[in-house]
N, C-alpha and C. Protein backbone atom coordinates (compact mmCIF):
# COMPACT_ATOMS: atom_id res chain seq x y z
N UNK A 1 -16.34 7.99 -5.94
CA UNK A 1 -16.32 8.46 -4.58
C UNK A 1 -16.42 9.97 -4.60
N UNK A 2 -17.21 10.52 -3.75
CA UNK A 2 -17.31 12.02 -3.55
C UNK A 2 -16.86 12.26 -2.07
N UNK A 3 -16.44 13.61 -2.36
CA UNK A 3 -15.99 14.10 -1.33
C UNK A 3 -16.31 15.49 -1.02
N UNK A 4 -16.79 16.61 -0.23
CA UNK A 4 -16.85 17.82 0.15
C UNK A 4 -15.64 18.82 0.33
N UNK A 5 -14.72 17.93 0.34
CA UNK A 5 -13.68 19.26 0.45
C UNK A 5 -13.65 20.12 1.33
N UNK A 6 -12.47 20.62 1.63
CA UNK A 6 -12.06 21.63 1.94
C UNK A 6 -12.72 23.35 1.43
N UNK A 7 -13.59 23.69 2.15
CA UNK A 7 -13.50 24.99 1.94
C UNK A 7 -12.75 26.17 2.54
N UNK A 8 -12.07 27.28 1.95
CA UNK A 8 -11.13 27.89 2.55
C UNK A 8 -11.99 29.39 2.78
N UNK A 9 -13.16 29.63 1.66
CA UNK A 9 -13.37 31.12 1.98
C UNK A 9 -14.57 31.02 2.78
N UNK A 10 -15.68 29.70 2.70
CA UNK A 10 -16.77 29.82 3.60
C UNK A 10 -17.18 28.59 3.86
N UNK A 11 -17.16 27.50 5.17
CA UNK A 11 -18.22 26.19 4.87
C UNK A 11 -19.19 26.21 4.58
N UNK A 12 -19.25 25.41 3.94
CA UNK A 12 -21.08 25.18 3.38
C UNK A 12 -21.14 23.55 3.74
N UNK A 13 -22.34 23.41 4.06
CA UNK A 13 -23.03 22.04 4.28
C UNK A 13 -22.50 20.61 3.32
N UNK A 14 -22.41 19.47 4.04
CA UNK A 14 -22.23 18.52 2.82
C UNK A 14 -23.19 18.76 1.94
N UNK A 15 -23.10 18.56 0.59
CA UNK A 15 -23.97 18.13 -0.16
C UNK A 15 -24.40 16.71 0.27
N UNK A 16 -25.80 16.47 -0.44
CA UNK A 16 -26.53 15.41 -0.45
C UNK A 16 -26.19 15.07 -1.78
N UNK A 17 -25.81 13.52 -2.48
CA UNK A 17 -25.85 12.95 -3.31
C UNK A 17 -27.15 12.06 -3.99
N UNK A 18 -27.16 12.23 -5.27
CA UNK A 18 -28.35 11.09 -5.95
C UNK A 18 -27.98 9.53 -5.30
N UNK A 19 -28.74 8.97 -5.46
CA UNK A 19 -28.58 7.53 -4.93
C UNK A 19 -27.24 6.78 -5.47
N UNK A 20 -26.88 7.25 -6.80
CA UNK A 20 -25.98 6.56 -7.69
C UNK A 20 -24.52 6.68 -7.21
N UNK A 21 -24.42 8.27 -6.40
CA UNK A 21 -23.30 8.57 -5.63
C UNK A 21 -22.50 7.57 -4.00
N UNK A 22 -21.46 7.38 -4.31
CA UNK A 22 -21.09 6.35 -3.04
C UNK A 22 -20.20 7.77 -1.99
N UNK A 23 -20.00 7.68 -1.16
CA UNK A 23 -19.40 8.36 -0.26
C UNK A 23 -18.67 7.56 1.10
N UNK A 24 -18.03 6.81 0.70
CA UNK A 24 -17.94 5.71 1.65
C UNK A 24 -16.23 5.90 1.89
N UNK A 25 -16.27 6.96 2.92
CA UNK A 25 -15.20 7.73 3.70
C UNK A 25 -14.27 8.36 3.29
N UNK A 26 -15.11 9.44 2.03
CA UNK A 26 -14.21 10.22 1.18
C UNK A 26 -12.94 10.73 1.68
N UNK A 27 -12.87 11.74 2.87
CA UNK A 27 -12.25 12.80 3.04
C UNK A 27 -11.32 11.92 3.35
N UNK A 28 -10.67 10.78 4.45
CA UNK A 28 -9.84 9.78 4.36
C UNK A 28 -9.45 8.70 3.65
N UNK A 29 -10.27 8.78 2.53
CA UNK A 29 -9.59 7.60 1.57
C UNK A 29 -8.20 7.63 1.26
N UNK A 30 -8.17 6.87 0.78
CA UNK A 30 -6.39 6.81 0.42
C UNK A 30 -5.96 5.66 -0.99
N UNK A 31 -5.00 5.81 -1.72
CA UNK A 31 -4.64 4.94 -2.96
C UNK A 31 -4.65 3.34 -2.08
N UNK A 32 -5.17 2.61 -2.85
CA UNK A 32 -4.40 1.31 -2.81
C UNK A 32 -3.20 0.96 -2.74
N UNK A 33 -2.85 -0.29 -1.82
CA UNK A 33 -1.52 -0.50 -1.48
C UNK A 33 -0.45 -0.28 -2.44
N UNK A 34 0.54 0.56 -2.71
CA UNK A 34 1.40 0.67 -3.17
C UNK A 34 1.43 2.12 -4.36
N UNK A 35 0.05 2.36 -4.20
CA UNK A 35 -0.70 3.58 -5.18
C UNK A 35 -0.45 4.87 -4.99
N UNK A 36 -0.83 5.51 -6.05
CA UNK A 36 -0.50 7.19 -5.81
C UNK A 36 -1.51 7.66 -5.50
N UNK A 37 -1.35 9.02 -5.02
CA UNK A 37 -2.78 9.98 -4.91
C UNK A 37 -2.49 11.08 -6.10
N UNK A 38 -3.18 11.16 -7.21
CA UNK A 38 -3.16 12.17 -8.18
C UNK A 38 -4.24 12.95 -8.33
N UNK A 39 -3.80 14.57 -8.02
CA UNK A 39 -5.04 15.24 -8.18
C UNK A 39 -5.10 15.74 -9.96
N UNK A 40 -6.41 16.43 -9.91
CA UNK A 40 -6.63 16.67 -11.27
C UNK A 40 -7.35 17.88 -11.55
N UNK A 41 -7.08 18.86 -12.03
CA UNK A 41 -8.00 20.39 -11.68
C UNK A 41 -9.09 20.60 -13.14
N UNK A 42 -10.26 20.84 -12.55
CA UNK A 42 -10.63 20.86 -13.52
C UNK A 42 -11.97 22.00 -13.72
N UNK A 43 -12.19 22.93 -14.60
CA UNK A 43 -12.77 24.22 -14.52
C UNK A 43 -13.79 23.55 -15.48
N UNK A 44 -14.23 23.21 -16.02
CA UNK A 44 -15.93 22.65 -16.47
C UNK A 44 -15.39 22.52 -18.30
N UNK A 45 -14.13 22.98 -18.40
CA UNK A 45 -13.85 23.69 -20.05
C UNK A 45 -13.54 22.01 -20.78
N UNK A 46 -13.56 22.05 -22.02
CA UNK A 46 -13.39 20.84 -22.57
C UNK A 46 -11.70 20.72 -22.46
N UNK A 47 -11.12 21.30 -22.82
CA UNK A 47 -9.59 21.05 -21.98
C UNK A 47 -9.34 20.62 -20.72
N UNK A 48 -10.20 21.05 -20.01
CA UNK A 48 -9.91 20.18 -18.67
C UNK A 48 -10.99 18.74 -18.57
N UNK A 49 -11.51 18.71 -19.00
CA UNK A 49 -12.02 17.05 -19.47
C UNK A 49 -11.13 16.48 -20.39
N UNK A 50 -10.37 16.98 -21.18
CA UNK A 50 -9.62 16.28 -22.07
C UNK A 50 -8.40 15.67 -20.82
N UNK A 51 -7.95 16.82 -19.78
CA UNK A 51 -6.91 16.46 -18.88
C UNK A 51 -7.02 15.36 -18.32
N UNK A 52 -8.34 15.03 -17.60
CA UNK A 52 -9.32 13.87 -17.14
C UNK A 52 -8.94 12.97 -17.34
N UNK A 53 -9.44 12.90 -18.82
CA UNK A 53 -9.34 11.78 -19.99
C UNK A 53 -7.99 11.38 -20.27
N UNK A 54 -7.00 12.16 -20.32
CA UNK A 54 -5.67 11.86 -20.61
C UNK A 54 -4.74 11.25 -19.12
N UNK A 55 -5.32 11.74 -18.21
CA UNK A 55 -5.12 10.90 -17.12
C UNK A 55 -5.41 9.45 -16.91
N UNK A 56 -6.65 9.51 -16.88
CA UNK A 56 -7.18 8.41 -17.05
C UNK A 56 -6.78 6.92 -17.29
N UNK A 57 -6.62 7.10 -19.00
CA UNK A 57 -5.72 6.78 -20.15
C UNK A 57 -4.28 6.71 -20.09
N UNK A 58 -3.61 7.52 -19.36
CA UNK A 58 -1.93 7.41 -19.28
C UNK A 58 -1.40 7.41 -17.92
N UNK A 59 -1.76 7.84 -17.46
CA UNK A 59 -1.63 8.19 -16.25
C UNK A 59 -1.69 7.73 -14.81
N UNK A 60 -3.08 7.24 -14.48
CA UNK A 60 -3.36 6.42 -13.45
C UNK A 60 -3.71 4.94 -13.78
N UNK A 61 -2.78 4.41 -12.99
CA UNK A 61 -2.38 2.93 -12.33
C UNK A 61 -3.64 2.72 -11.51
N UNK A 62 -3.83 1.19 -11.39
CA UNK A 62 -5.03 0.60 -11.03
C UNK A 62 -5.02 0.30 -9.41
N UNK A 63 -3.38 0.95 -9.17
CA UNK A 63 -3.61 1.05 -7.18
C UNK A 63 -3.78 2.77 -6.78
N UNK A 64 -3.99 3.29 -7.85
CA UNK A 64 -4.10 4.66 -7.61
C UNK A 64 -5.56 5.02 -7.14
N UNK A 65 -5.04 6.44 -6.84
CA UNK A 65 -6.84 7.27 -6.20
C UNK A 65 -6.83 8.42 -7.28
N UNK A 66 -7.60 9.20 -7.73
CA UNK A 66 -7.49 10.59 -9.08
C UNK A 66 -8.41 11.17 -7.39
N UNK A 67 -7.84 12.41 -7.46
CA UNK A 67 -8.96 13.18 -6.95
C UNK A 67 -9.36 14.75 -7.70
N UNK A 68 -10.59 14.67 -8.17
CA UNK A 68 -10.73 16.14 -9.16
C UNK A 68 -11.14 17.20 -8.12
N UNK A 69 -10.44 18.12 -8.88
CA UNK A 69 -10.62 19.38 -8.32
C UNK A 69 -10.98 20.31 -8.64
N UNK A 70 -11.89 21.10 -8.55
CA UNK A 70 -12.57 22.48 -9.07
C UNK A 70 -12.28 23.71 -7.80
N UNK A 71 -12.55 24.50 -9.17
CA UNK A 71 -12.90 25.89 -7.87
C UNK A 71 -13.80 26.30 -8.60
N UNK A 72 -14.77 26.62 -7.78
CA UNK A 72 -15.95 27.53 -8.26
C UNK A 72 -15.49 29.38 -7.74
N UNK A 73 -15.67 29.46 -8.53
CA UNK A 73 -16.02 31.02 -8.72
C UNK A 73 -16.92 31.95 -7.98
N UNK A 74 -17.12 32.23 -6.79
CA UNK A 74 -18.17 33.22 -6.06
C UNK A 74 -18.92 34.25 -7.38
N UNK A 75 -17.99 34.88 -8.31
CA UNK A 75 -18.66 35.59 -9.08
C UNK A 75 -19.60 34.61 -10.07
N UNK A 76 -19.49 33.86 -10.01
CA UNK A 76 -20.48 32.91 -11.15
C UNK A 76 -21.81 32.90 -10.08
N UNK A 77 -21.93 33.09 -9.04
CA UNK A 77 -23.18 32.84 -8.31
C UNK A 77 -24.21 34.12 -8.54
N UNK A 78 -23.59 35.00 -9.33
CA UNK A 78 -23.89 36.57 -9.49
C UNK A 78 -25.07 35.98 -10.61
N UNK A 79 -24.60 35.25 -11.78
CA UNK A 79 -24.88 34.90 -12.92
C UNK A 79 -25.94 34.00 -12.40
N UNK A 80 -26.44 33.59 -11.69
CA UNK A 80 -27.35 32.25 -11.59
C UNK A 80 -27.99 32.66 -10.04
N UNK A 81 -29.47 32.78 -10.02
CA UNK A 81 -29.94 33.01 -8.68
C UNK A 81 -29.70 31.77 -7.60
N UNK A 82 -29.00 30.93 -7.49
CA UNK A 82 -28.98 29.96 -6.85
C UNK A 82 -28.26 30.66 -5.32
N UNK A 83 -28.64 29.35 -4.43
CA UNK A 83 -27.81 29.67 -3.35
C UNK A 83 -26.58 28.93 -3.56
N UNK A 84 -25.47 29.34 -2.95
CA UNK A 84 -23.64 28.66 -2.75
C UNK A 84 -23.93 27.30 -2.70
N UNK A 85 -24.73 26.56 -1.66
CA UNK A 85 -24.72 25.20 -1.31
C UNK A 85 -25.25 24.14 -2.54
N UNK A 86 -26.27 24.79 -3.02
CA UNK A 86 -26.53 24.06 -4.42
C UNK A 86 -26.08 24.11 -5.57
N UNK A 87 -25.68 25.72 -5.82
CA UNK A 87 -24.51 25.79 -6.87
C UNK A 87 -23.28 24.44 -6.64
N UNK A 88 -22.82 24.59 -5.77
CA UNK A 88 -21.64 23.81 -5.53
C UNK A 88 -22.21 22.30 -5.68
N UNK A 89 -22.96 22.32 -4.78
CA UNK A 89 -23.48 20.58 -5.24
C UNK A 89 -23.87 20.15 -6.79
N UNK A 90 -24.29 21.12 -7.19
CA UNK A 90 -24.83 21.06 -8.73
C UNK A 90 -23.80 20.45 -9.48
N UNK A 91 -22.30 21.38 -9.40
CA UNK A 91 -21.09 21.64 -10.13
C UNK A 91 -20.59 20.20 -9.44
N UNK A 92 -20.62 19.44 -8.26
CA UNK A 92 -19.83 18.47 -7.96
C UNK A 92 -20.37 16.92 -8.68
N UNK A 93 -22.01 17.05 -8.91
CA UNK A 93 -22.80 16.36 -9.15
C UNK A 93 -22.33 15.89 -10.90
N UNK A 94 -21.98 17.15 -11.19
CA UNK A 94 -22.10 17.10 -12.72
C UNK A 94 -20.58 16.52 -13.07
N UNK A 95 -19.47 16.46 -12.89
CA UNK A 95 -18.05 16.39 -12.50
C UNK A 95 -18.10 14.62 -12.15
N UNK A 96 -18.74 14.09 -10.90
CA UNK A 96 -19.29 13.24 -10.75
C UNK A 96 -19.55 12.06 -11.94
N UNK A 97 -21.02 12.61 -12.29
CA UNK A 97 -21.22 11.85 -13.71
C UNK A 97 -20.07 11.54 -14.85
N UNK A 98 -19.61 12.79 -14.82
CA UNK A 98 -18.79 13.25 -16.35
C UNK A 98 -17.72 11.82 -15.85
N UNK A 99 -17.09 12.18 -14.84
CA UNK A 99 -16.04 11.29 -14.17
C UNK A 99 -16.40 9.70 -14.57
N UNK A 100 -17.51 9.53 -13.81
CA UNK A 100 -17.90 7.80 -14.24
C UNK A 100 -18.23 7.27 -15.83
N UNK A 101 -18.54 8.78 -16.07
CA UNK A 101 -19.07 8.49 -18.33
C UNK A 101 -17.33 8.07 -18.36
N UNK A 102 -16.30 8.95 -18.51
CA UNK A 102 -15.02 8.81 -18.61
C UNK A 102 -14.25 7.58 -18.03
N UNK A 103 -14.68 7.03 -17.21
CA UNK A 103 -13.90 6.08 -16.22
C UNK A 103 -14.61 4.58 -17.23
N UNK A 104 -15.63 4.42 -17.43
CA UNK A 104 -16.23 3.79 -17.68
C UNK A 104 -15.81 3.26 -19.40
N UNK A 105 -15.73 4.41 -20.33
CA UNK A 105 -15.54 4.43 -21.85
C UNK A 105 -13.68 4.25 -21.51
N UNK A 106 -13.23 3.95 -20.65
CA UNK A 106 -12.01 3.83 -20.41
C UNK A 106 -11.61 2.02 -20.41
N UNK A 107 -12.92 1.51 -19.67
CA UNK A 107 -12.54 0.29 -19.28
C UNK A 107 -11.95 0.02 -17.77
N UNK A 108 -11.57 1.05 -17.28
CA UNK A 108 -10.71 1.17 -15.98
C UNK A 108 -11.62 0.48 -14.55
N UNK A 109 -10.90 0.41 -13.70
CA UNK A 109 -11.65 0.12 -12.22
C UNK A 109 -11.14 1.71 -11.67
N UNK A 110 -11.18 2.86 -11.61
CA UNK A 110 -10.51 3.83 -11.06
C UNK A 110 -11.28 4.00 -9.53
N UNK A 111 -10.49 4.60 -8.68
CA UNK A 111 -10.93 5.19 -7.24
C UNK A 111 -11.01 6.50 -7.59
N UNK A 112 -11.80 7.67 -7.60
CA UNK A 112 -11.79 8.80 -7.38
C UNK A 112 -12.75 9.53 -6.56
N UNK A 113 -12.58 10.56 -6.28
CA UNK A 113 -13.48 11.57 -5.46
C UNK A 113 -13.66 13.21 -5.97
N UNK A 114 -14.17 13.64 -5.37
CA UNK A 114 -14.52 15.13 -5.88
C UNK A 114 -14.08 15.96 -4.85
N UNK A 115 -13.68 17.50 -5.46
CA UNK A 115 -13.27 18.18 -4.12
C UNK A 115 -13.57 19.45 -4.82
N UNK A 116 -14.71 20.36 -4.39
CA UNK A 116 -14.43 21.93 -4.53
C UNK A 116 -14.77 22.63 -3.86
N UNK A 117 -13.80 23.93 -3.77
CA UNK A 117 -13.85 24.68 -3.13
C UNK A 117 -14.27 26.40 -3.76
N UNK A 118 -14.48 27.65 -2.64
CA UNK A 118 -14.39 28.72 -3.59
C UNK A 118 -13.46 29.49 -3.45
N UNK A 119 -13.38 30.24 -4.52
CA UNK A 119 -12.07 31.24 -4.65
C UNK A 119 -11.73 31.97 -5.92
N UNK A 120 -11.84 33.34 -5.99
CA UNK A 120 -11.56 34.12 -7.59
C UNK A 120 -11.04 33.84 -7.88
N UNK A 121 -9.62 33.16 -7.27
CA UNK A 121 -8.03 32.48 -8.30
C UNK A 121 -7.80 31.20 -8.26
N UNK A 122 -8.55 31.17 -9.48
CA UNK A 122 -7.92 29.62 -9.20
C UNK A 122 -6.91 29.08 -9.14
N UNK A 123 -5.46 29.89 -9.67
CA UNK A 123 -4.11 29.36 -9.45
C UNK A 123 -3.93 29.78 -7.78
N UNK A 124 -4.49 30.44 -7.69
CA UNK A 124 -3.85 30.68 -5.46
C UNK A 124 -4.83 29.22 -5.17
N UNK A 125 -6.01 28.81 -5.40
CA UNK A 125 -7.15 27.52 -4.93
C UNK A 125 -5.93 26.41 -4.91
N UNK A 126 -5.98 26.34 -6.51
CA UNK A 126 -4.57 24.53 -6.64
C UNK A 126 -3.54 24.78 -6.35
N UNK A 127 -2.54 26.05 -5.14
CA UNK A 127 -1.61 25.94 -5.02
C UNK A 127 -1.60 25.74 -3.12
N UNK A 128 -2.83 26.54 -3.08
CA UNK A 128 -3.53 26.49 -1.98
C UNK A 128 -3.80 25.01 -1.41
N UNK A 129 -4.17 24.34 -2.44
CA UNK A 129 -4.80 22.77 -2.38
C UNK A 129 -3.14 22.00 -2.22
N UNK A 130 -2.43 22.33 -3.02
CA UNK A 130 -1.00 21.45 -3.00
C UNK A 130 -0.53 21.74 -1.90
N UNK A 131 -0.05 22.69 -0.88
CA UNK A 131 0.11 22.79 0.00
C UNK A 131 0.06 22.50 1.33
N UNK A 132 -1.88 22.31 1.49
CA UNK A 132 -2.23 21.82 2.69
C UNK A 132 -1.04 20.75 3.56
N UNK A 133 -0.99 20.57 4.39
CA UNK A 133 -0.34 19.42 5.29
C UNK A 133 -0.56 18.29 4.98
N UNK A 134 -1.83 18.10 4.76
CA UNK A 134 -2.85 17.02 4.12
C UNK A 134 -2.80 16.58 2.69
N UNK A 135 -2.48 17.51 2.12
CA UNK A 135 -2.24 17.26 0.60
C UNK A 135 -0.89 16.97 0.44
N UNK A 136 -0.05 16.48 1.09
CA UNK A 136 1.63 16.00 0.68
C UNK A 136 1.29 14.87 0.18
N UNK A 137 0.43 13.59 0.24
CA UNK A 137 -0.15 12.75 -0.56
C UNK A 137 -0.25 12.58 -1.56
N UNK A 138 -0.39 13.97 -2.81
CA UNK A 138 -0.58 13.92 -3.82
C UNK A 138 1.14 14.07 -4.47
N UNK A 139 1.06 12.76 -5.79
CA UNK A 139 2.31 13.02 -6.16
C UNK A 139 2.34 13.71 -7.42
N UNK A 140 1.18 13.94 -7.86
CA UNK A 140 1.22 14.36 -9.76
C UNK A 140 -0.02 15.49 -9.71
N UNK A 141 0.25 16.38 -10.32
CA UNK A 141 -1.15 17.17 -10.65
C UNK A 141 -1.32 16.96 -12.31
N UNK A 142 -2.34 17.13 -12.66
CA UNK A 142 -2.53 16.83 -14.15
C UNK A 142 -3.74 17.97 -14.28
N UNK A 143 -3.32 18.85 -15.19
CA UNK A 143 -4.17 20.01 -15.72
C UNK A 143 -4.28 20.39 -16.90
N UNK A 144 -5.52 21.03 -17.60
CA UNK A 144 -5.60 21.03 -18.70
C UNK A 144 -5.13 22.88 -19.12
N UNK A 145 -4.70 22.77 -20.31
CA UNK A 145 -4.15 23.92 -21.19
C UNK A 145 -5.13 24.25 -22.22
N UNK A 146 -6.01 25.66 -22.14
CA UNK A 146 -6.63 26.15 -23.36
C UNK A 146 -5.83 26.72 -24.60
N UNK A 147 -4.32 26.38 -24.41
CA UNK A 147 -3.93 26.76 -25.76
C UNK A 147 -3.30 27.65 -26.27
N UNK A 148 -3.31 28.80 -25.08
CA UNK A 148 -3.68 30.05 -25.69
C UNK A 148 -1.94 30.22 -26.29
N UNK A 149 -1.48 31.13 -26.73
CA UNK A 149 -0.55 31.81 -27.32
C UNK A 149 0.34 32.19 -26.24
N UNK A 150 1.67 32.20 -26.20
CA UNK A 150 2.86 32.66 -24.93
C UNK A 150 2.13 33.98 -24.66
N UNK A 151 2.08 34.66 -25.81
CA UNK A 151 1.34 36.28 -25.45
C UNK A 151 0.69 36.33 -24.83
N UNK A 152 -0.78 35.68 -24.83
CA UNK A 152 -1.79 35.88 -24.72
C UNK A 152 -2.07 35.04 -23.32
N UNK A 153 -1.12 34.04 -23.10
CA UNK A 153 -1.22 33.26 -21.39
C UNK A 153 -0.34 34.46 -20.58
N UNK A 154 0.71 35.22 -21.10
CA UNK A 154 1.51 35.40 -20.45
C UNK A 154 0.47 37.17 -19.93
N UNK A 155 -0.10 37.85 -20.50
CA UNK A 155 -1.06 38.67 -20.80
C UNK A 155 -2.20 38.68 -19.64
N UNK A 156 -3.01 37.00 -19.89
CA UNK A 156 -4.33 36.93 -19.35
C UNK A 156 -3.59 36.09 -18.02
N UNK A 157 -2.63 36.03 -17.88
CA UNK A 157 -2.48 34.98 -16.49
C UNK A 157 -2.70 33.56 -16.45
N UNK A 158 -2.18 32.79 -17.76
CA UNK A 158 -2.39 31.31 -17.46
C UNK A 158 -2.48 30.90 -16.40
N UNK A 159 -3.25 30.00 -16.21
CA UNK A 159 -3.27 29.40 -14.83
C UNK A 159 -2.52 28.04 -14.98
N UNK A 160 -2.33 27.29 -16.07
CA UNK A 160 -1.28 26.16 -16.30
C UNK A 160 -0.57 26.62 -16.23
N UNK A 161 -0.20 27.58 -16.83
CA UNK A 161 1.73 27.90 -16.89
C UNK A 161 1.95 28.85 -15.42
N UNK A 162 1.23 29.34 -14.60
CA UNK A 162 1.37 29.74 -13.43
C UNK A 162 1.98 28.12 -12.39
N UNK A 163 0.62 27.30 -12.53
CA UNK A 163 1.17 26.30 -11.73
C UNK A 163 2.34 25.41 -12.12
N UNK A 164 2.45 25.23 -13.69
CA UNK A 164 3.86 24.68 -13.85
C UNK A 164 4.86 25.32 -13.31
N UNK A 165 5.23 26.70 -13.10
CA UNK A 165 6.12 27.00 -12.75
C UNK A 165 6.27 27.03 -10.92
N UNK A 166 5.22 27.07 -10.41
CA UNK A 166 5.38 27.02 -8.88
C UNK A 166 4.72 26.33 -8.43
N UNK A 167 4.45 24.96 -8.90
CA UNK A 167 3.75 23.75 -7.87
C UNK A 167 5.35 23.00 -7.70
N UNK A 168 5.00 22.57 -5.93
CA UNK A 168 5.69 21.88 -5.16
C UNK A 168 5.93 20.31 -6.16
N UNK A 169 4.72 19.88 -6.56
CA UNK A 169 4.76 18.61 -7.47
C UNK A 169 5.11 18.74 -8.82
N UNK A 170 5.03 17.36 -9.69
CA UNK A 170 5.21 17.45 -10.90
C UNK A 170 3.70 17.21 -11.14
N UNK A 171 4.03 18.26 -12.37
CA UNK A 171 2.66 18.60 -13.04
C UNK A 171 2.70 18.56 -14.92
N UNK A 172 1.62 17.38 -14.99
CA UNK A 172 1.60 17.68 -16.45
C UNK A 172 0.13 18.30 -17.39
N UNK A 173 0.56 19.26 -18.14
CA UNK A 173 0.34 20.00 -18.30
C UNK A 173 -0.28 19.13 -20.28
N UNK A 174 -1.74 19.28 -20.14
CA UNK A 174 -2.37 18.21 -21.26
C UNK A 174 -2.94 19.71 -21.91
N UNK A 175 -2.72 19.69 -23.03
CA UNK A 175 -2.89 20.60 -24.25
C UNK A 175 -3.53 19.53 -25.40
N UNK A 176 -4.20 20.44 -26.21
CA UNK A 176 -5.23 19.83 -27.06
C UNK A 176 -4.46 20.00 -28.22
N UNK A 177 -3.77 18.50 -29.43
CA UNK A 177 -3.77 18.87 -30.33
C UNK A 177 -3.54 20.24 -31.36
């Protein structure tokens, strides 16, 4: 399931989906009877596909909904002549796939959807996102960890260890080996 999301710094148009994409009343879906809503943040990095994956796998129950979450970056549009609306569709498209390769090598029946938005921080985006009125739904965030060194997160501004410490939810926090 895809979804358009919430944008907070500019709307942009739904995307249009490939045929393979279902959209069948994203923005109101909801878990199956008795199910959670778990979001899942995810920046394109193989740590945050590993988070995915470890969700997936441990995590979500078969009355549940996963909903992934990105933020795109306005400065990445600098890097690529594209316009916002296709960048973003590009990035939801690809997330999409990755999602069903994963769901699929899982064995699972999963419900999920897509959601991104833009914003330079991505820890203000997923705290931004936990917050909404609308987002009290979600009971778990699940995010991935590049690893880095106490120094060197505490230095560059982890964005896991930012949201572990000030998300409203419980959040687990998937590190690679």
């Amino acid at each position: 399931m895809i979804s358009a999301g919430h944008n907070s710094q500019a709307e942009l148009s739904v995307p249009k989906f490939p045929d393979n994409c279902t959209d069948i009343d994203a923005i109101t879906a909801q878990p199956k009877e008795g199910g959670r809503h778990i979001l899942v943040s995810v920046d394109l990095s193989e740590n945050s596909w590993d988070a995915v994956d470890f969700a997936i796998r441990n995590v979500v129950l078969p009355a549940d909904m996963l909903t992934v979450y990105h933020v795109l970056d306005p400065r990445d549009l600098v890097k690529s002549d594209d316009d916002p609306a296709h960048f973003r569709t590009q990035n939801m498209i690809q997330i999409h796939n990755k999602m069903k390769e994963l769901i699929k090598k899982s064995g699972k029946d999963i419900l999920f959807r897509v959601h991104a938005s833009w914003n330079e921080d991505a820890r203000s985006a997923i705290l931004e996102k936990l917050k909404q009125p609308t987002s009290s739904k979600y009971r778990m965030l699940v995010i991935g960890s590049r690893g880095q060194s106490n120094l060197e997160g505490l230095m560059m501004g982890s964005v896991s260890n930012y949201i572990l410490n000030t998300s409203p939810i419980p959040v687990v926090v998937v590190r690679k080996p």
